[in-house]
C-alpha atoms as a PDB file:
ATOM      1  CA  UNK A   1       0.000   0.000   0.000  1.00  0.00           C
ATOM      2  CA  UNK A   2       2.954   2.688   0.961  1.00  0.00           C
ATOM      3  CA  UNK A   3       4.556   1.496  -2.613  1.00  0.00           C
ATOM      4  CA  UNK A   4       1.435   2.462  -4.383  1.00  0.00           C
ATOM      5  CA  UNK A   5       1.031   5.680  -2.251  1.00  0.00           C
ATOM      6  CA  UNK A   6       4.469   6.597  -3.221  1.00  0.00           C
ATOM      7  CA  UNK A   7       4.062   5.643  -6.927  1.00  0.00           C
ATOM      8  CA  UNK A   8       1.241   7.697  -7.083  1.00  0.00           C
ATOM      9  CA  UNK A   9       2.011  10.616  -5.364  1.00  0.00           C
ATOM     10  CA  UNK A  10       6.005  10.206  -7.048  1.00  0.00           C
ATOM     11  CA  UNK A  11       3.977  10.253 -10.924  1.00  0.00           C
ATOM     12  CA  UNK A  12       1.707  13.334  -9.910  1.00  0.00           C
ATOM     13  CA  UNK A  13       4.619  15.573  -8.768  1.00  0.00           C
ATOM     14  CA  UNK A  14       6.597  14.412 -12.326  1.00  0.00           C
ATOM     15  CA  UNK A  15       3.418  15.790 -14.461  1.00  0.00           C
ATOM     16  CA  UNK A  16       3.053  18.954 -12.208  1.00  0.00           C
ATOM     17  CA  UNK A  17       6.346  19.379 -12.944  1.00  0.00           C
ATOM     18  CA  UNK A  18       6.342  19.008 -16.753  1.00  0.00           C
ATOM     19  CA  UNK A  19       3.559  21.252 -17.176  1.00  0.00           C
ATOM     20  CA  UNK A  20       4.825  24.361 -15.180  1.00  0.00           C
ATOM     21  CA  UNK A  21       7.943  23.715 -17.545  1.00  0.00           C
ATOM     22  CA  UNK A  22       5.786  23.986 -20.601  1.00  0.00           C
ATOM     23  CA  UNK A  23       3.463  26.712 -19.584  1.00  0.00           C
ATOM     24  CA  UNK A  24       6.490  28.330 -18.115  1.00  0.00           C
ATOM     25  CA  UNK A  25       7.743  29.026 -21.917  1.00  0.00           C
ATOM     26  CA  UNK A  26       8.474  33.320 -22.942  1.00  0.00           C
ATOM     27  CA  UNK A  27       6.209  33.776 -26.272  1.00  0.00           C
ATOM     28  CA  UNK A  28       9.235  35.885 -27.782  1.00  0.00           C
ATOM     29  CA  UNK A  29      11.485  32.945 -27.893  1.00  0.00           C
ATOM     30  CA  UNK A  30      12.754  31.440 -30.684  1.00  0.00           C
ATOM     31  CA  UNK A  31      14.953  29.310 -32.304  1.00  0.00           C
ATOM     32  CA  UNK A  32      18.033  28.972 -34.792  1.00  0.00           C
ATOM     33  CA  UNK A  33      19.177  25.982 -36.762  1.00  0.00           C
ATOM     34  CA  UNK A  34      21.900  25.674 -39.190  1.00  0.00           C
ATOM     35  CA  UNK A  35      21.681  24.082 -42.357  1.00  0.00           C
ATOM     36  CA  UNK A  36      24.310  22.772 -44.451  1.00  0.00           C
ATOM     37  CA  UNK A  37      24.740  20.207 -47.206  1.00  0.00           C
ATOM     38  CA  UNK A  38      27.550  17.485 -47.307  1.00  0.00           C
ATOM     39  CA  UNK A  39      28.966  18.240 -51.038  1.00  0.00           C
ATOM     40  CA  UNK A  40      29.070  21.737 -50.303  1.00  0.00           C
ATOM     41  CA  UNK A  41      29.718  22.344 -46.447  1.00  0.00           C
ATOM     42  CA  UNK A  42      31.097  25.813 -46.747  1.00  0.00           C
ATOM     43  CA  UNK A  43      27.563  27.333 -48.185  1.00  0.00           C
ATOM     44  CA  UNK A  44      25.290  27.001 -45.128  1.00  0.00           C
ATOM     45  CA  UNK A  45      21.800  28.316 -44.073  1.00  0.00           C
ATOM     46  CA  UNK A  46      21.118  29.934 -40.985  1.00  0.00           C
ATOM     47  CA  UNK A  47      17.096  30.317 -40.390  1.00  0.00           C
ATOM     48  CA  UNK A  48      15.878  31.841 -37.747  1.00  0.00           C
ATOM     49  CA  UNK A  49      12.486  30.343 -35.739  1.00  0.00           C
ATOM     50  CA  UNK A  50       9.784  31.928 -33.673  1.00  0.00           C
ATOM     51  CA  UNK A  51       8.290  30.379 -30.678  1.00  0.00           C
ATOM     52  CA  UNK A  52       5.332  28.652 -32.864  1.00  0.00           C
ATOM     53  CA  UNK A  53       8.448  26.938 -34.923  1.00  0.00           C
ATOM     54  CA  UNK A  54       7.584  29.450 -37.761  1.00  0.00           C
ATOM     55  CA  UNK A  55      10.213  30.608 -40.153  1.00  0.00           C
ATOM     56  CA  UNK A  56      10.817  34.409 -39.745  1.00  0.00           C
ATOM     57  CA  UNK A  57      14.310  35.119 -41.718  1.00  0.00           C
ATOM     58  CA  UNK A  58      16.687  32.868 -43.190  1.00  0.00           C
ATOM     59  CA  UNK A  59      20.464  34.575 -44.478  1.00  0.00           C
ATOM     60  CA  UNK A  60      23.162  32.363 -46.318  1.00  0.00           C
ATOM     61  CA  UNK A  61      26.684  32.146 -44.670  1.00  0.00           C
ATOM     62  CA  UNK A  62      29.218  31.146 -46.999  1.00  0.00           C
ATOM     63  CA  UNK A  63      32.659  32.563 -44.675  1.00  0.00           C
ATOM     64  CA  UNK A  64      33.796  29.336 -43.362  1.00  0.00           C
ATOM     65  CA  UNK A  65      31.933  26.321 -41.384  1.00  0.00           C
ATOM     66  CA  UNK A  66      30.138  27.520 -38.490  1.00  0.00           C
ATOM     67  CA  UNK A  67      31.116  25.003 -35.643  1.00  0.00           C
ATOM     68  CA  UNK A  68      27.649  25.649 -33.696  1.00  0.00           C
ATOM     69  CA  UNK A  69      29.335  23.141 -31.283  1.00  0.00           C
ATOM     70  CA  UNK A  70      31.797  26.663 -29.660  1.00  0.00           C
ATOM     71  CA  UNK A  71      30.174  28.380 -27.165  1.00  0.00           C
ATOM     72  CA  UNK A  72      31.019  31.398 -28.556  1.00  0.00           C
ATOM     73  CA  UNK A  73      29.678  30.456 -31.758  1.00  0.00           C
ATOM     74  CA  UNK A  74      25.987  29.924 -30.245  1.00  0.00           C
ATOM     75  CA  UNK A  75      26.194  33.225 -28.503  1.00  0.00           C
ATOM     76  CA  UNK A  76      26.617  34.784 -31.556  1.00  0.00           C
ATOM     77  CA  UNK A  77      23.616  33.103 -32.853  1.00  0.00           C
ATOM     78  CA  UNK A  78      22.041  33.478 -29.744  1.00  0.00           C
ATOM     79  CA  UNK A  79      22.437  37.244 -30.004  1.00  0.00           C
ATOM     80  CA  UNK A  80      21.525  37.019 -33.860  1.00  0.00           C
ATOM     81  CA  UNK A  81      18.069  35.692 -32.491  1.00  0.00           C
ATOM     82  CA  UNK A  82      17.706  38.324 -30.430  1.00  0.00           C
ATOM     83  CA  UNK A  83      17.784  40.409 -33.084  1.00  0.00           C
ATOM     84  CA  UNK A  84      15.483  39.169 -35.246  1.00  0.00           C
ATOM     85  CA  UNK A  85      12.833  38.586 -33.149  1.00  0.00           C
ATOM     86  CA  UNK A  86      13.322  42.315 -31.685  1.00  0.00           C
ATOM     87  CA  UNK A  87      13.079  43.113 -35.199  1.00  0.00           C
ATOM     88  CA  UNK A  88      10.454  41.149 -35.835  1.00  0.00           C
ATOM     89  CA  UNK A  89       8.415  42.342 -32.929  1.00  0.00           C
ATOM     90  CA  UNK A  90       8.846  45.955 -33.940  1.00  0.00           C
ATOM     91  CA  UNK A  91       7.903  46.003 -37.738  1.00  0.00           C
ATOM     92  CA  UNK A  92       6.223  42.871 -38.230  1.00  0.00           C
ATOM     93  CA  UNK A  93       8.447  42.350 -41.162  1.00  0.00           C
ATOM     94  CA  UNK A  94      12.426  41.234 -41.136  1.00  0.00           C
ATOM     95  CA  UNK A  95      13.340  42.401 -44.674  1.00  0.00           C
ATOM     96  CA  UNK A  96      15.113  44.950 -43.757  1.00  0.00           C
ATOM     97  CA  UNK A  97      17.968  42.521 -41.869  1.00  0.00           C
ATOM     98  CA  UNK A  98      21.073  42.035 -44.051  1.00  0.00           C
ATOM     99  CA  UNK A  99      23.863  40.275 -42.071  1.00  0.00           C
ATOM    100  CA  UNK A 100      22.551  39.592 -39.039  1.00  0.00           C
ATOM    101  CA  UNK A 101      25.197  37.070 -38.279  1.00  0.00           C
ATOM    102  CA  UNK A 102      28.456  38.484 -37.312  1.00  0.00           C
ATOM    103  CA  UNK A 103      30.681  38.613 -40.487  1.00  0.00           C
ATOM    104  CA  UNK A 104      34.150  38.420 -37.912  1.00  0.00           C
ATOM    105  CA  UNK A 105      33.300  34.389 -37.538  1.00  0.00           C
END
């Protein structure tokens, strides 16, 4: 009986848990992922996500591989998504964005 108790009050506290972690989530964040192909790995795609996984601005970076894996590297996109949804949240429109991503990396 104290097993069951404890399963039951052990799987309650787990989903109370998940949702506050959902609900919990800002509506101005976003996401970035970087696209590349494996024939041409130097001509990548960075798009830029909003918090409904819609595609709000995309820019080509051609420089030299992005290694997403450096921390510095994801603070620079970090800040780059910052910056478009900013953007994005002022105008309603991100056209006016060239080179969001810092050309130094």
């Amino acid at each position: 009986m104290k097993k069951l108790l404890f399963i039951a009050m052990l799987s309650a506290g787990t989903v109370a848990h998940a949702q506050q972690k959902t609900a919990g989530l800002d509506a101005t964040k976003g996401c970035w992922v970087v696209e590349s192909n494996v024939k041409s790995p130097q001509k990548q795609m960075v798009k830029f996500y909003n918090a409904d996984l819609q595609l709000i601005y995309q820019e080509p970076y051609e420089r030299k591989i992005l290694r997403y894996s450096r921390k510095n590297i994801r603070k620079m996109l970090d800040s780059a998504l910052v910056t478009v949804l900013k953007n994005k949240n002022e105008t309603n429109e991100t056209t006016n964005l060239v080179n969001v991503i810092n050309p130094k990396h």
